[in-house]
Protein backbone atom coordinates (compact mmCIF):
# COMPACT_ATOMS: atom_id res chain seq x y z
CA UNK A 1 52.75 3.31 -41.96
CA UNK A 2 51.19 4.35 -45.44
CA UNK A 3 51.80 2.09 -48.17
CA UNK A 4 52.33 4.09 -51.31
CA UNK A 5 52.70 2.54 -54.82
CA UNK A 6 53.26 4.59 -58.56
CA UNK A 7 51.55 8.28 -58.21
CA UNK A 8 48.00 7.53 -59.84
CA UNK A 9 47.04 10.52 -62.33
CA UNK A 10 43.49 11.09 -62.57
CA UNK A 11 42.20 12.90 -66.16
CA UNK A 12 40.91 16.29 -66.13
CA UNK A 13 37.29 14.74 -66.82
CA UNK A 14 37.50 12.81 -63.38
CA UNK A 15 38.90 15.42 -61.29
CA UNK A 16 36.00 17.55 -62.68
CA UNK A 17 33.81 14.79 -61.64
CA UNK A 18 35.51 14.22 -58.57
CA UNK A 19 34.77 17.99 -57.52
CA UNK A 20 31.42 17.84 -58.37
CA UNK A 21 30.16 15.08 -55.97
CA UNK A 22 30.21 15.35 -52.07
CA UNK A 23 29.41 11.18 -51.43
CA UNK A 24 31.08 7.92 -51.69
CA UNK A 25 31.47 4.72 -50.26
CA UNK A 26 33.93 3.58 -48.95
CA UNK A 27 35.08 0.10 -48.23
CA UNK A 28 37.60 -1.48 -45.60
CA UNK A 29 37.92 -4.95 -44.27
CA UNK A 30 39.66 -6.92 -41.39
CA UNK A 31 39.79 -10.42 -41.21
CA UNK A 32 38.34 -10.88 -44.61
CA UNK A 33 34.49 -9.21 -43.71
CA UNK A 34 34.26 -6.28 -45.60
CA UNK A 35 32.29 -3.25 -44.61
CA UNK A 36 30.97 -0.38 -46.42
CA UNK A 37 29.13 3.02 -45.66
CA UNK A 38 28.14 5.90 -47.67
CA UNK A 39 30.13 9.23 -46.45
CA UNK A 40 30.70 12.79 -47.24
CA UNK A 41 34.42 13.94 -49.02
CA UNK A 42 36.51 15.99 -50.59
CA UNK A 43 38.95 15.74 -53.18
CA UNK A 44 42.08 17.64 -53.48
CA UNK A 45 45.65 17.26 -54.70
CA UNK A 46 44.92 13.90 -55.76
CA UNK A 47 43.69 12.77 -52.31
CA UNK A 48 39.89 11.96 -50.88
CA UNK A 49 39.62 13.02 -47.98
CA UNK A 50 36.38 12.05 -44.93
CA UNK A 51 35.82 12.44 -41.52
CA UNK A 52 35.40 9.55 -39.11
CA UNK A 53 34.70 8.65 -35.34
CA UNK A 54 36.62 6.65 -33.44
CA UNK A 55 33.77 4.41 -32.62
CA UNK A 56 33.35 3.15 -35.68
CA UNK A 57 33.59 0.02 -37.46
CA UNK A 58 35.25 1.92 -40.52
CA UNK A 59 37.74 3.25 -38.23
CA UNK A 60 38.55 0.28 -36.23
CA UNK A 61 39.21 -1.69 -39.42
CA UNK A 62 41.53 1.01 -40.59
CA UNK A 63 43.84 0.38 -37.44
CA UNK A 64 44.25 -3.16 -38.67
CA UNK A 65 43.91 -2.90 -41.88
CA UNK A 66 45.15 0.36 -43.98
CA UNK A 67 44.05 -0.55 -47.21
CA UNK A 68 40.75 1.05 -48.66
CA UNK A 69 38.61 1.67 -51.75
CA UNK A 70 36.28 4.42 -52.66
CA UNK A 71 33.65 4.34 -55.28
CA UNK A 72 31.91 8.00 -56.25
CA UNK A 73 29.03 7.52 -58.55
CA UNK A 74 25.69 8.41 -60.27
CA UNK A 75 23.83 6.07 -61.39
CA UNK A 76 20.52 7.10 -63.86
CA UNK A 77 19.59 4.24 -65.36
CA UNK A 78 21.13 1.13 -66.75
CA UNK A 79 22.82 3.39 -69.42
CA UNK A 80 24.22 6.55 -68.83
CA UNK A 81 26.47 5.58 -65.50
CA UNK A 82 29.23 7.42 -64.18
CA UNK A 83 31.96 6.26 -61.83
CA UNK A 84 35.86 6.64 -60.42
CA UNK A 85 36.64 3.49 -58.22
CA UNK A 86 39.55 4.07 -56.25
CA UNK A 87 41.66 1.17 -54.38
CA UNK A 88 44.59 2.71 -51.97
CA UNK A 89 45.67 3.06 -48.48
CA UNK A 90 44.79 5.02 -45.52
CA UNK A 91 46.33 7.80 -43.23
CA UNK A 92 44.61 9.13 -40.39
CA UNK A 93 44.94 12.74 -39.60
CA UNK A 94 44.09 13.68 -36.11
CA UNK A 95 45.94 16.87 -35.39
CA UNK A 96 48.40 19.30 -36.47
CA UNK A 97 47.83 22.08 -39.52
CA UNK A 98 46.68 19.59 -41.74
CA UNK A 99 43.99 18.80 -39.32
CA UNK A 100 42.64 22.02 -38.77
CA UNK A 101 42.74 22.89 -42.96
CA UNK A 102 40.52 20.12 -43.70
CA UNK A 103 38.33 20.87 -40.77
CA UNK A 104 38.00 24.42 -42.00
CA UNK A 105 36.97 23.08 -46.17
CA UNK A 106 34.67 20.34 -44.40
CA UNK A 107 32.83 23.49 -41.89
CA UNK A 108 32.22 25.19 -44.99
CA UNK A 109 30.82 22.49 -47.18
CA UNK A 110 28.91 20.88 -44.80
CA UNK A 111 26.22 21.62 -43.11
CA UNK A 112 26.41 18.68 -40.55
CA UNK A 113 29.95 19.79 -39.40
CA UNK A 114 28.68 23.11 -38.61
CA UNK A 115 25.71 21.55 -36.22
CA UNK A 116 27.96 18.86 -34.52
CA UNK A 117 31.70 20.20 -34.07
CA UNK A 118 34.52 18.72 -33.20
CA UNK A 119 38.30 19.05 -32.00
CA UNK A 120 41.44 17.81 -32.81
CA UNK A 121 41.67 14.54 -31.05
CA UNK A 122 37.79 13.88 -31.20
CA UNK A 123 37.28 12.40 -34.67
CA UNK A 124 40.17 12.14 -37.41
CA UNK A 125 39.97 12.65 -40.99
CA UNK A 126 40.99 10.00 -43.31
CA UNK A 127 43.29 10.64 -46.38
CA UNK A 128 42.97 8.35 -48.95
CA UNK A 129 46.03 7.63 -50.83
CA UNK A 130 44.90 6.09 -54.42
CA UNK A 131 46.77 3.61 -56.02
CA UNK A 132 45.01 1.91 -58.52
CA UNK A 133 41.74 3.61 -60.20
CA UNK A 134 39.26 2.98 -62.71
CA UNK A 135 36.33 5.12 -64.08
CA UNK A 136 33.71 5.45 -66.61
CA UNK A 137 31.00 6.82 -68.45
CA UNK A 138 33.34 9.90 -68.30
């Protein structure tokens, strides 16, 4: 079950800086101990989207525990930071069109999906559903 809340709108500046960047970090949590890991994403139609294994701790939390936040930033100096922080919930996507379109955007983007393919039914992506957001230096 996804738990969706009021649509979030992102501004044009954040999209933009949303497109630009390829890594974030993500954060789940089951029985209150958090864990976090850099991955790749994309962004598109006000989703994130990232791959996952199924022998992960990421994934494993996300079973038990669909909620989720994303950070995607660049940090210079103690200055001139930029940042969207996005709280939501998760949906796995394992198979099905959907599947296989995001497969096709991540083989093109990145180069590690070229060198270690997978099926549908081998790894899932994640679709983040925001719900609450915050950014700046934008």
């Amino acid at each position: 079950m996804v738990i969706r809340s009021a649509v979030v709108i992102f501004t044009k500046k954040e999209v933009s800086f949303l497109l630009e960047n390829e890594i974030c970090r993500v954060a789940t949590s089951y029985n209150n101990i958090p864990h976090v890991v850099p991955v790749n994403y994309i962004y598109e139609n006000n989703f994130l989207y990232f791959a996952t294994d199924y022998n992960t701790k990421k994934y494993h939390n996300l079973q038990k525990n669909k909620k989720i936040a994303v950070a995607i930033d660049v940090y210079n100096s103690s200055l001139n930071n930029i940042a969207v922080a996005i709280q939501g919930s998760s949906e796995l996507i394992e198979r099905g069109e959907e599947f296989q379109r995001l497969y096709k955007i991540f083989e093109r983007r990145f180069e590690w999906v070229r060198n270690d393919s997978w099926q549908e039914g081998e790894a899932p992506f994640v679709k983040v559903h925001p719900v609450n957001k915050v950014s700046w230096g934008l």
